[in-house]
C-alpha atoms as a PDB file:
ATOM      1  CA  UNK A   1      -6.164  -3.367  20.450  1.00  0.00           C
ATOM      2  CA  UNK A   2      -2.562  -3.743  20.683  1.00  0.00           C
ATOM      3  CA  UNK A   3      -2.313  -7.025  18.910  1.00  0.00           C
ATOM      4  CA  UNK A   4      -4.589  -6.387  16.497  1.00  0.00           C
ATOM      5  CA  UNK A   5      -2.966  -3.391  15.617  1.00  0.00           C
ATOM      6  CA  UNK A   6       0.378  -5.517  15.025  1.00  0.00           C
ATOM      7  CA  UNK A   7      -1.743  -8.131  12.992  1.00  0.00           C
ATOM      8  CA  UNK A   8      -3.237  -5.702  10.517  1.00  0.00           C
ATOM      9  CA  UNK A   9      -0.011  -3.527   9.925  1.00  0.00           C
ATOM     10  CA  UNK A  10       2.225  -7.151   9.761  1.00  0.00           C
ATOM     11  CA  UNK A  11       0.063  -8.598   7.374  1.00  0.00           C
ATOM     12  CA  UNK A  12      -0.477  -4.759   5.531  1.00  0.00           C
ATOM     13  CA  UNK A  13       3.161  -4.046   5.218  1.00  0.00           C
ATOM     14  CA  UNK A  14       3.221  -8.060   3.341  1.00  0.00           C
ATOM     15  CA  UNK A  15       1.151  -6.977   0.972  1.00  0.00           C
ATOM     16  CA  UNK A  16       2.532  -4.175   0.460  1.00  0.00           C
ATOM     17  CA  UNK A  17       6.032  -4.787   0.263  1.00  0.00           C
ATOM     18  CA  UNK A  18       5.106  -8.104  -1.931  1.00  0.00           C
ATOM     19  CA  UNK A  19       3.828  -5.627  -3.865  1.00  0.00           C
ATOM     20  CA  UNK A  20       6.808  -3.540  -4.244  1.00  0.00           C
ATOM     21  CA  UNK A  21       9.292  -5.957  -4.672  1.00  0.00           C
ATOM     22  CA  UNK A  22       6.773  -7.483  -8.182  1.00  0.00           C
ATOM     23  CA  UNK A  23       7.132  -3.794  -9.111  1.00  0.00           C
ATOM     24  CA  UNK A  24      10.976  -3.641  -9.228  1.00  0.00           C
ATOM     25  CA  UNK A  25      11.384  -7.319 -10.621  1.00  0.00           C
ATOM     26  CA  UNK A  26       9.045  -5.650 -13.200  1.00  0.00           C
ATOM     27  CA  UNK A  27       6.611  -8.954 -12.772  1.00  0.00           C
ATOM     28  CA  UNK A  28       5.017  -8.883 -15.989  1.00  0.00           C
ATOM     29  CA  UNK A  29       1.356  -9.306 -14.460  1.00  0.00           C
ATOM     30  CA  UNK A  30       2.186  -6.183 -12.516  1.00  0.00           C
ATOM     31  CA  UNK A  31       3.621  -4.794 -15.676  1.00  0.00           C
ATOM     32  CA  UNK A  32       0.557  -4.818 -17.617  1.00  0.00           C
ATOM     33  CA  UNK A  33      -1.762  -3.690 -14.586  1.00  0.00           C
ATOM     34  CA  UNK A  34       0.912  -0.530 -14.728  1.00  0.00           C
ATOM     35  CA  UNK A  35       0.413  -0.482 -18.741  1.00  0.00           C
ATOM     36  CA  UNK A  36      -3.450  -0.244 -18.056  1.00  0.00           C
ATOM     37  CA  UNK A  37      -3.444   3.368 -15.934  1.00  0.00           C
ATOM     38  CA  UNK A  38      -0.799   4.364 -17.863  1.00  0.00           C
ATOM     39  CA  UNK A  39       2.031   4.426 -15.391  1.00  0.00           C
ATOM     40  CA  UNK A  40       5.098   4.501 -17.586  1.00  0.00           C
ATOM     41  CA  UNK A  41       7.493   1.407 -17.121  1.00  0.00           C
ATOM     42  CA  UNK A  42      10.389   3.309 -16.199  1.00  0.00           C
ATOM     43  CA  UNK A  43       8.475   5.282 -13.387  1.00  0.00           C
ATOM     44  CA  UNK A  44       7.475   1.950 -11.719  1.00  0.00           C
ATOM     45  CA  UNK A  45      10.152   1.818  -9.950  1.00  0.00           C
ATOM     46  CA  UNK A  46       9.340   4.921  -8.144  1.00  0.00           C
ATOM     47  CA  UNK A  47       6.043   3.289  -6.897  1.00  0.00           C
ATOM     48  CA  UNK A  48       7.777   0.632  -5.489  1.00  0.00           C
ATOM     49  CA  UNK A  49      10.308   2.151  -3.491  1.00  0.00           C
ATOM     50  CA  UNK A  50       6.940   3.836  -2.252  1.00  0.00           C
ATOM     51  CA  UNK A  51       5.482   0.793  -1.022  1.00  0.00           C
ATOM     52  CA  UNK A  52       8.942  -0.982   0.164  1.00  0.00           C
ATOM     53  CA  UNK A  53       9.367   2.424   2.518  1.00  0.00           C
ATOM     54  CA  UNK A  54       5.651   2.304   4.168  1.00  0.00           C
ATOM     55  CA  UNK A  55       5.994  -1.675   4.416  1.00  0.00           C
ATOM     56  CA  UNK A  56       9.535  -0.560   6.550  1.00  0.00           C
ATOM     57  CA  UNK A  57       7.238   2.258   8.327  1.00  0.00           C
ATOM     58  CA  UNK A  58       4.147  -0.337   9.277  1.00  0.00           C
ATOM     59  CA  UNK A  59       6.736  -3.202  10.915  1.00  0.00           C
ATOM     60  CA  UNK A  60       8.966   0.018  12.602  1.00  0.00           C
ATOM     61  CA  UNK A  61       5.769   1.500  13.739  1.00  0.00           C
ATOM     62  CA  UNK A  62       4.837  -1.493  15.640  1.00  0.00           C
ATOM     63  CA  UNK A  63       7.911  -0.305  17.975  1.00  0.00           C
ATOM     64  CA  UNK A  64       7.552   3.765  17.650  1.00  0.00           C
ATOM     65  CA  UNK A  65       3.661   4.679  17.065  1.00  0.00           C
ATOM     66  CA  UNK A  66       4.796   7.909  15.106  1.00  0.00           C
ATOM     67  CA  UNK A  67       5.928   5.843  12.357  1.00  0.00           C
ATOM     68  CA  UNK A  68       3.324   3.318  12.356  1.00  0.00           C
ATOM     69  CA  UNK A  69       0.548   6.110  11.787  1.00  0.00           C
ATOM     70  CA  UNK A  70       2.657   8.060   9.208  1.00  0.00           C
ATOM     71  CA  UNK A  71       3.206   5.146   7.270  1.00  0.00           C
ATOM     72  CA  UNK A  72      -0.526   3.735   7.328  1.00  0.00           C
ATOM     73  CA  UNK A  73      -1.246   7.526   6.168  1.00  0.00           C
ATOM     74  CA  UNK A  74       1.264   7.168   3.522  1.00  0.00           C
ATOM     75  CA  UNK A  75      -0.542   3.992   2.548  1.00  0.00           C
ATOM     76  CA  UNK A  76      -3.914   5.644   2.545  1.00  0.00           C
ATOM     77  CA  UNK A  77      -2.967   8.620   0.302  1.00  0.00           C
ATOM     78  CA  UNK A  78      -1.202   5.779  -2.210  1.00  0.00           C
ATOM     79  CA  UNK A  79      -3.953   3.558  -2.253  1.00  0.00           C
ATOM     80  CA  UNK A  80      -6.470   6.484  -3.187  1.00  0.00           C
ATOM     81  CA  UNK A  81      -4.128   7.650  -5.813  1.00  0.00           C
ATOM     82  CA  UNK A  82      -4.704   4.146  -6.859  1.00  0.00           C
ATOM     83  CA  UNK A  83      -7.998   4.097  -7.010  1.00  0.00           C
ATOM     84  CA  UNK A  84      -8.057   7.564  -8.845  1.00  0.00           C
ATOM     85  CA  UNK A  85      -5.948   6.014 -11.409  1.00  0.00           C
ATOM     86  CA  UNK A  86      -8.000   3.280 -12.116  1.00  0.00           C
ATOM     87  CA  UNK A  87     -11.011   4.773 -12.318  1.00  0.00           C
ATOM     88  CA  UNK A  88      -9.757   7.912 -14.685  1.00  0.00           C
ATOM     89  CA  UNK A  89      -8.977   5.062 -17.115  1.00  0.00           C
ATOM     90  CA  UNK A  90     -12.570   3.667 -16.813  1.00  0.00           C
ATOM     91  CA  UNK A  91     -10.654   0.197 -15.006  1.00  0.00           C
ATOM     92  CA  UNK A  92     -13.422  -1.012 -12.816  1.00  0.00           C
ATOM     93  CA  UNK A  93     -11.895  -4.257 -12.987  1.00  0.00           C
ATOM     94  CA  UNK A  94      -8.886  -3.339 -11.636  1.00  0.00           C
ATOM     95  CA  UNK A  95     -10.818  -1.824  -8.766  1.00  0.00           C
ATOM     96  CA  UNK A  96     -10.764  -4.446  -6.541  1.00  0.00           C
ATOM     97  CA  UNK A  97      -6.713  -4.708  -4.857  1.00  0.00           C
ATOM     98  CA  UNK A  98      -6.686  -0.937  -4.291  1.00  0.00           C
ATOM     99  CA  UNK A  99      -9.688  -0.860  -2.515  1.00  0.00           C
ATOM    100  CA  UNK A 100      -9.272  -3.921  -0.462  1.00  0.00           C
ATOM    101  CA  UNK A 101      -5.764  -2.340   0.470  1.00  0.00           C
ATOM    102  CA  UNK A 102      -7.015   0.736   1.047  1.00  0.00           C
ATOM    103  CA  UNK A 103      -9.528  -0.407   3.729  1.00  0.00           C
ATOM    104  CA  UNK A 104      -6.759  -2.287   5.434  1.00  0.00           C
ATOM    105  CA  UNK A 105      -4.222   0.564   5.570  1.00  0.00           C
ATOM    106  CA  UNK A 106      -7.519   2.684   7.014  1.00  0.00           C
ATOM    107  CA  UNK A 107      -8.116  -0.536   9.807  1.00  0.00           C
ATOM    108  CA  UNK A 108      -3.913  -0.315  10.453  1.00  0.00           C
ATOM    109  CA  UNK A 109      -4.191   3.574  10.834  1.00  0.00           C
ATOM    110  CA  UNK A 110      -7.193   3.742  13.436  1.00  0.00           C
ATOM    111  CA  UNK A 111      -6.232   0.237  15.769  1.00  0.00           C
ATOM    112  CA  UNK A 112      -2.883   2.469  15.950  1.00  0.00           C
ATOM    113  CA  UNK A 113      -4.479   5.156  16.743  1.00  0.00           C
ATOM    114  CA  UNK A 114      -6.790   3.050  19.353  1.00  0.00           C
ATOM    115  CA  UNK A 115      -4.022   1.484  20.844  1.00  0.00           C
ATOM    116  CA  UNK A 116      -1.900   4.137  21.659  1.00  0.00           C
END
């Protein structure tokens, strides 16, 4: 369970921190997926550093299991929030990424828990 564990939160705190860093060099894709729930552009940054702090918390919890779970928590609670979002604006479409990310940080959070 171990390794698996380090697989999932590795390739978790990727996308994630990917993620992040398109959300501070205000990537204009990521822009208009912001523009769409109605995140205001100069508040992205605040959901970035988000995501660049649990992708820190996933690869450091791989050493201290504390972290590790906090941060796949962290990632949970985000990734519902994004979900929320999307659907109070009707975006089914934009659906997809959230949810996918969301089941991931949920598969990091109990082979953590598992391996422990």
């Amino acid at each position: 369970m171990l390794i698996a564990s380090i697989v999932v939160s590795v390739l978790l705190a990727i996308a994630v921190g990917g993620s992040g860093v398109n959300k501070l060099a205000k990537n204009e894709t990521v822009m208009k997926g912001m523009d769409v729930v109605r995140v205001p552009r100069d508040g992205v940054w605040m959901l970035a550093v988000l995501e660049l702090a649990a992708a820190l918390g996933l690869v450091v919890g791989i050493f201290w299991w504390p972290i590790g779970v906090a941060a796949a928590i962290g990632v949970i609670v985000y990734f519902v929030g994004a979900i929320v979002a999307h659907i109070r604006v009707s975006d089914t479409k934009g659906l997809g990424a959230p949810a996918v990310l969301l089941l991931v940080a949920v598969a990091a959070l109990v082979l953590r828990l598992l391996s422990m």
